[in-house]
Protein backbone atom coordinates (compact mmCIF):
# COMPACT_ATOMS: atom_id res chain seq x y z
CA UNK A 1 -48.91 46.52 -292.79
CA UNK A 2 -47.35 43.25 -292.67
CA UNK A 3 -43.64 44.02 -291.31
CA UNK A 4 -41.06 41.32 -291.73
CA UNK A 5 -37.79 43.25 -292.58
CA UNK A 6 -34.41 41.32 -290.88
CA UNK A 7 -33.75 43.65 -288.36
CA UNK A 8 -30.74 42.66 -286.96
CA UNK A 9 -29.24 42.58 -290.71
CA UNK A 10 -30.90 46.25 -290.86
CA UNK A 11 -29.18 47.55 -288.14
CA UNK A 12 -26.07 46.10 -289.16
CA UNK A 13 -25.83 47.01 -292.98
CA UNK A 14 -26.84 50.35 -291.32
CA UNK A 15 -23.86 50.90 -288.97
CA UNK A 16 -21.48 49.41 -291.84
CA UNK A 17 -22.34 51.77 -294.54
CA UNK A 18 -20.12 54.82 -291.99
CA UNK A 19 -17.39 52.36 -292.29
CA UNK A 20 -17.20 52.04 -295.97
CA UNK A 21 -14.32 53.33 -297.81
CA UNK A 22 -15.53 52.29 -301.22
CA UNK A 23 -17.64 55.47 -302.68
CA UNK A 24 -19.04 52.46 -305.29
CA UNK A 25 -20.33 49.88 -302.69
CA UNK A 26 -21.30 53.11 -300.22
CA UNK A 27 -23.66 54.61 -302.69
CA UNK A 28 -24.81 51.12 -303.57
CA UNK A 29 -25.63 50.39 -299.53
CA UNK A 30 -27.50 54.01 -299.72
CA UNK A 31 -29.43 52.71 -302.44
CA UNK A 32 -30.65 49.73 -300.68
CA UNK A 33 -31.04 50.60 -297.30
CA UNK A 34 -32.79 54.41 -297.90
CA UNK A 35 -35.90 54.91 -300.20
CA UNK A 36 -35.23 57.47 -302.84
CA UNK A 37 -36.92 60.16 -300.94
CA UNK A 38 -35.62 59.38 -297.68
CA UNK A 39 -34.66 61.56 -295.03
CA UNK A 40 -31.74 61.47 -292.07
CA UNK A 41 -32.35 63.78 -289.44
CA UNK A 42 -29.48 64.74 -287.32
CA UNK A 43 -29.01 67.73 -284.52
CA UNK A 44 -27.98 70.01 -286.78
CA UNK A 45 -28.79 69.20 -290.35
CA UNK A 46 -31.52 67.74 -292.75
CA UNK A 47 -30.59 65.30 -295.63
CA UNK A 48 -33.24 64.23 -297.95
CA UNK A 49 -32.78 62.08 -300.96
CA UNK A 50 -29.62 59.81 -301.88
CA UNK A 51 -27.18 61.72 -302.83
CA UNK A 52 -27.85 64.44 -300.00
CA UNK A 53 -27.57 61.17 -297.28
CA UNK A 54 -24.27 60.10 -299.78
CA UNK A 55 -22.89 63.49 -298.84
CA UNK A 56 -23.64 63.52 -295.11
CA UNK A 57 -22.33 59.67 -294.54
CA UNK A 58 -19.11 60.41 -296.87
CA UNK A 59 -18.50 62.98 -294.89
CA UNK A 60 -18.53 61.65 -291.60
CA UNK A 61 -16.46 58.96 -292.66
CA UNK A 62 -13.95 61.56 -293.71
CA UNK A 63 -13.71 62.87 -290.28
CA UNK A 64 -14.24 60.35 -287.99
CA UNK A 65 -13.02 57.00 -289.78
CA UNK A 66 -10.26 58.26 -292.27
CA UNK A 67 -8.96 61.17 -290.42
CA UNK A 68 -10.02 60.21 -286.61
CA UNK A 69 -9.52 56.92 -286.49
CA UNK A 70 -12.82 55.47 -285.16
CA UNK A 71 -15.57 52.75 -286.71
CA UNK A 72 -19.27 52.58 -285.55
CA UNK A 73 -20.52 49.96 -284.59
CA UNK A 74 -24.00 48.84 -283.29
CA UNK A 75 -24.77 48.44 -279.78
CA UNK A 76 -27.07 45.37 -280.36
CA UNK A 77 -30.08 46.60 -278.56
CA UNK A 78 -32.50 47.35 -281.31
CA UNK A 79 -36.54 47.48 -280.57
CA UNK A 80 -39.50 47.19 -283.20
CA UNK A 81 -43.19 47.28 -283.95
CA UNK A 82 -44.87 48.17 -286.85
CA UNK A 83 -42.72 49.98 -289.08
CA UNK A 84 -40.74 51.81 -286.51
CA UNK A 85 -36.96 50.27 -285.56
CA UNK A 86 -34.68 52.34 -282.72
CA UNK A 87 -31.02 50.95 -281.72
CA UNK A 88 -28.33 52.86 -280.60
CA UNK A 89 -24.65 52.99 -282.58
CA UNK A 90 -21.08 53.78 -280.85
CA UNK A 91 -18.29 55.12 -282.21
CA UNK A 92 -15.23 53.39 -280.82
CA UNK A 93 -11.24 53.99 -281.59
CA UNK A 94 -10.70 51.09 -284.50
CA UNK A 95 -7.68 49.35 -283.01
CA UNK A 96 -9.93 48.98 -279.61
CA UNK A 97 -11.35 50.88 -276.36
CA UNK A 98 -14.55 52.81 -275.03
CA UNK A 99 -17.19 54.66 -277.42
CA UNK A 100 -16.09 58.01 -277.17
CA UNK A 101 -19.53 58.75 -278.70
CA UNK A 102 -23.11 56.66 -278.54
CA UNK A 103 -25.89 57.69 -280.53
CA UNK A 104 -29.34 56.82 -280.53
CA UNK A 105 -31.27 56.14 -283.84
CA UNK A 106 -35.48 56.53 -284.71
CA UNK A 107 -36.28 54.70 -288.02
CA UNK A 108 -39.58 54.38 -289.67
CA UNK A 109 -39.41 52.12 -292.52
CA UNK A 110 -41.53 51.74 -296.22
CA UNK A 111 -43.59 48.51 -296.28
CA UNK A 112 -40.74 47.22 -298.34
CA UNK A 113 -38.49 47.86 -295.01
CA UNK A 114 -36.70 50.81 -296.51
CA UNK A 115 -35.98 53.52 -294.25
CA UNK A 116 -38.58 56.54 -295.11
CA UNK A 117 -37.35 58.63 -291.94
CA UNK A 118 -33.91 58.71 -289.80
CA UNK A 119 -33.40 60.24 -287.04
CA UNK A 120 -30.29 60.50 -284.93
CA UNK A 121 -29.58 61.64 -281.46
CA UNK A 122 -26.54 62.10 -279.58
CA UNK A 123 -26.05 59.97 -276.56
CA UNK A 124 -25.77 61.79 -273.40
CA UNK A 125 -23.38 58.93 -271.39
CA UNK A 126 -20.81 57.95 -273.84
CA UNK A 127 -18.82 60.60 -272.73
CA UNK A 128 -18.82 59.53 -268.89
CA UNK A 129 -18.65 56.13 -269.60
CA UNK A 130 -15.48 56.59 -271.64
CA UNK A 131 -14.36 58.48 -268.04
CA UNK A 132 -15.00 56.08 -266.02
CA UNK A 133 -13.50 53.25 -268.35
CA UNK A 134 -10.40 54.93 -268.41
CA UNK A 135 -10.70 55.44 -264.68
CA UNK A 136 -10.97 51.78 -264.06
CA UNK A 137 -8.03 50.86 -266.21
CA UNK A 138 -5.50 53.56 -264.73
CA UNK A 139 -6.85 52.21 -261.41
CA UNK A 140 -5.37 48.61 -262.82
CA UNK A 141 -2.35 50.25 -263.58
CA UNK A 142 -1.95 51.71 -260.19
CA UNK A 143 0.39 55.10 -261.53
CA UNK A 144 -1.02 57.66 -258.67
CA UNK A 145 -0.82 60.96 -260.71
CA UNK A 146 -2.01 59.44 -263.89
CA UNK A 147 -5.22 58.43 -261.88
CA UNK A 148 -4.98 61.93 -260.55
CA UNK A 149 -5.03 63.78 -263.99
CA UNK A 150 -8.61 62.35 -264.88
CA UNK A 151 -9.19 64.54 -261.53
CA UNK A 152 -11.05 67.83 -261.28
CA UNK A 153 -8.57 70.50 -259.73
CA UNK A 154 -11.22 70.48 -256.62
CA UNK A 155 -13.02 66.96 -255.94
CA UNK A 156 -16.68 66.68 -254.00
CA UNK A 157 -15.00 63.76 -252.11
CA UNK A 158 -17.01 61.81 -249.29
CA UNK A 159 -16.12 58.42 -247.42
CA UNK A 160 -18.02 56.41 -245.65
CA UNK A 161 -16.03 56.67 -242.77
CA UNK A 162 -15.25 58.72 -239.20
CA UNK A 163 -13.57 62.07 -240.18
CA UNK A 164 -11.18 61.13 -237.52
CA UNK A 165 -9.71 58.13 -239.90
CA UNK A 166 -8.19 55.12 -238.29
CA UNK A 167 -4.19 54.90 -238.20
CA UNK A 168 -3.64 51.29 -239.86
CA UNK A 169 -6.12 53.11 -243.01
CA UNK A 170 -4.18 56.50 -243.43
CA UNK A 171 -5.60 56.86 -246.62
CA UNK A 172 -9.38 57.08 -245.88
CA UNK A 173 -9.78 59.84 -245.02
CA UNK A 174 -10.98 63.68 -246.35
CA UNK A 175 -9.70 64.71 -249.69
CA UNK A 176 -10.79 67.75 -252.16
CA UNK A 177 -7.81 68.33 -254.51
CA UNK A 178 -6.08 66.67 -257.07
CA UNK A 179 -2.54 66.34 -255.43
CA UNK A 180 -5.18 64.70 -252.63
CA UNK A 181 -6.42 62.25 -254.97
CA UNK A 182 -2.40 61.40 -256.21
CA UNK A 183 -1.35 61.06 -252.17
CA UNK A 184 -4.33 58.97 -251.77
CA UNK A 185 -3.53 56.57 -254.15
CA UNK A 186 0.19 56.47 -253.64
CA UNK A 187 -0.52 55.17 -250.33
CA UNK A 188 -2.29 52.49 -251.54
CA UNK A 189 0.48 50.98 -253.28
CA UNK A 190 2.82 51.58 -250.24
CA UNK A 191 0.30 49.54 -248.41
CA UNK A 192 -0.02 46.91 -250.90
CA UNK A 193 1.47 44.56 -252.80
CA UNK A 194 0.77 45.75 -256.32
CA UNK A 195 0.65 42.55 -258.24
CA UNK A 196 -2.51 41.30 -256.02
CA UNK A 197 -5.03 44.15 -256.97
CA UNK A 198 -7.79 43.34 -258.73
CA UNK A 199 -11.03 41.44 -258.48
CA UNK A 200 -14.02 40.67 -260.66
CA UNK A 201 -14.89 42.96 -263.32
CA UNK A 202 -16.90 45.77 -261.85
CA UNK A 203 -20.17 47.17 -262.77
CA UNK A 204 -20.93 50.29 -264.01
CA UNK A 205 -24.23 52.35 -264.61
CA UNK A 206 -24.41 55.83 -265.90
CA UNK A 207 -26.83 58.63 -265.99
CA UNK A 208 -25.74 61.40 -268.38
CA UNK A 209 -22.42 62.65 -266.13
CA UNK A 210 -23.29 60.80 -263.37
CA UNK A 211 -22.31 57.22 -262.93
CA UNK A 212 -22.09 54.34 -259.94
CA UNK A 213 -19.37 51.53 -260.22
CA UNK A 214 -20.32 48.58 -258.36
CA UNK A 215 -17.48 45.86 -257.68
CA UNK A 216 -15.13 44.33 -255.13
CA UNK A 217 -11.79 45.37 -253.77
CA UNK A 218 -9.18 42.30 -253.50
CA UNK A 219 -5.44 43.40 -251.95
CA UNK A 220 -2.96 41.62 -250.29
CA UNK A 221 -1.44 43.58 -247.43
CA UNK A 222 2.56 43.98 -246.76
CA UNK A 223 3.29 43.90 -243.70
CA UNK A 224 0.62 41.20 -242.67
CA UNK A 225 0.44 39.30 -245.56
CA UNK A 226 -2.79 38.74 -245.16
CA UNK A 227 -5.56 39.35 -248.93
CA UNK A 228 -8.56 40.82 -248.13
CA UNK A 229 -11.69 41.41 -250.06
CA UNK A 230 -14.16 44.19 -249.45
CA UNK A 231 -17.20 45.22 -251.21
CA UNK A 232 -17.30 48.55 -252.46
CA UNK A 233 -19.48 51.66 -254.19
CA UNK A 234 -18.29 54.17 -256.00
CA UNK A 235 -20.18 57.34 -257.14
CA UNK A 236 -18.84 59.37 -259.78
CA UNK A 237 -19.79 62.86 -261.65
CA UNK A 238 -17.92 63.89 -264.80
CA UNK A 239 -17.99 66.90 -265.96
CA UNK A 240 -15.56 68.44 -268.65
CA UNK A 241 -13.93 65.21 -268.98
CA UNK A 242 -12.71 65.02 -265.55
CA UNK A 243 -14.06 63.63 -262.32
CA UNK A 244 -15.59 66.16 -259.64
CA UNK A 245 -17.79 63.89 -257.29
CA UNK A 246 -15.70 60.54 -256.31
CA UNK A 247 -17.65 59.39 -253.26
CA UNK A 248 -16.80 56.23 -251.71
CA UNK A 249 -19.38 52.99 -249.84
CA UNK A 250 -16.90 50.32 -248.66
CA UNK A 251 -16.61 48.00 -245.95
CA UNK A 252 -13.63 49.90 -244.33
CA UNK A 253 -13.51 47.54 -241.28
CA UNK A 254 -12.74 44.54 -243.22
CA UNK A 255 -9.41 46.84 -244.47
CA UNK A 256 -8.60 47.85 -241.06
CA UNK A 257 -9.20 44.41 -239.92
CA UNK A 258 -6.62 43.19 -242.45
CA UNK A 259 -4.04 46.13 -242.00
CA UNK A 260 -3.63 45.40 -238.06
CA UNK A 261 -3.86 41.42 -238.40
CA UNK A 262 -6.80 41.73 -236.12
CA UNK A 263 -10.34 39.82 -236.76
CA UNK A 264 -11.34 37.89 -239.32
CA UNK A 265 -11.33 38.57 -242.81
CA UNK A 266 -13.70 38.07 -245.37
């Protein structure tokens, strides 16, 4: 079969028919992009034919763009040969944020480059990404117990540090509760000069609820004056929608180093 369908225009007119609001130009896009006997497969349900797939898409746009708020859009990362296409789609708040659901999509086309066969699968890291996005940005924000609500009420929490701490870092050390993870954090900010956190934009990879933020700390102490910058790994679990395993890999003597004024700094 020779195979020359556009398939970043597929995947595109795809994603865009969820998003239509116009029941003319969305049974139109059906028309086009399914064949008349074609099938989408999701986790729960079996639509064959167009107006079967009309039904399904009309009604997710009901839900999740009219009533909820959210678009899809396509994650660009589509993959082809012969007449099978996959991609993956996120659904993402329309005024702007994290997918708070990622899908992953199995297409095998007519030689025409009609879809014949959809299937859809849910995505098992949107939800922890979305976590850890909203992690990062509270982080930039620097409130302590609004960091602390996307907190478990117990926390597998493990530095890479002496359990007997260091007094010019009273903040690294053990934690395992929520209020913990508030105190920790509100020490932070007495330590530092709030308008100097930051750094480059970190990292992240994810593993269904399990995800590793890779980055750089840059803070500006108080009472030495003196900005530091320290790499650092963080590992992360979410489960429920709230963090359980926050385990930290920094270089913690650089931080000391710049809390006592003592050594060089990097």
């Amino acid at each position: 079969m020779t195979f020359t369908t556009d398939i970043g225009s597929l995947t595109s007119r795809y994603t865009a028919v969820w998003n239509e609001p116009d029941h003319t130009r969305r049974r139109k896009a059906i028309a086009e992009l399914w064949t008349e006997d074609g099938v989408e497969y999701s986790e729960v349900g079996e639509y064959r034919g167009h107006d079967a797939i009309e039904a399904r898409v009309t009604s997710a746009y009901e839900q999740f763009v009219t009533t909820g708020g959210f678009v899809f859009v396509p994650a660009g990362d589509s993959v082809t040969h012969h007449n099978a296409v996959t991609f993956s789609t996120h659904m993402v708040p329309a005024a702007g944020g994290v997918p708070v659901w990622s899908g992953a999509v199995f297409m095998l086309l007519d030689q025409d480059g009609r879809i014949q066969h959809d299937y859809q699968f849910t995505g098992k890291d949107a939800g922890t990404r979305a976590v850890v996005a909203e992690f990062l940005r509270r982080l930039t924000e620097g409130d302590p117990d609004s960091i602390a609500d996307l907190f478990a009420d117990t926390v597998d929490w493990q530095l890479d540090w002496p359990a007997a701490g260091h007094p010019a870092v009273p903040w690294i050390r053990q934690r395992s509760t929520r209020t913990d993870v508030a105190d920790h954090f509100r020490a932070l900010n007495e330590f530092h000069i709030p308008e100097k956190r930051g750094g480059a934009t970190p990292t992240v990879l994810v593993d269904g609820p399990d995800a590793v933020v890779l980055g750089d700390i840059r803070q500006t102490v108080k009472a030495t004056g003196r900005t530091y910058s320290a790499r650092c790994a963080l590992r992360l679990t979410i489960e429920d929608g709230v963090i359980t395993r926050y385990h930290v890999y920094e270089d913690s003597l650089t931080v000391a180093q710049a809390l006592t004024d003592n050594g060089p700094v990097h």
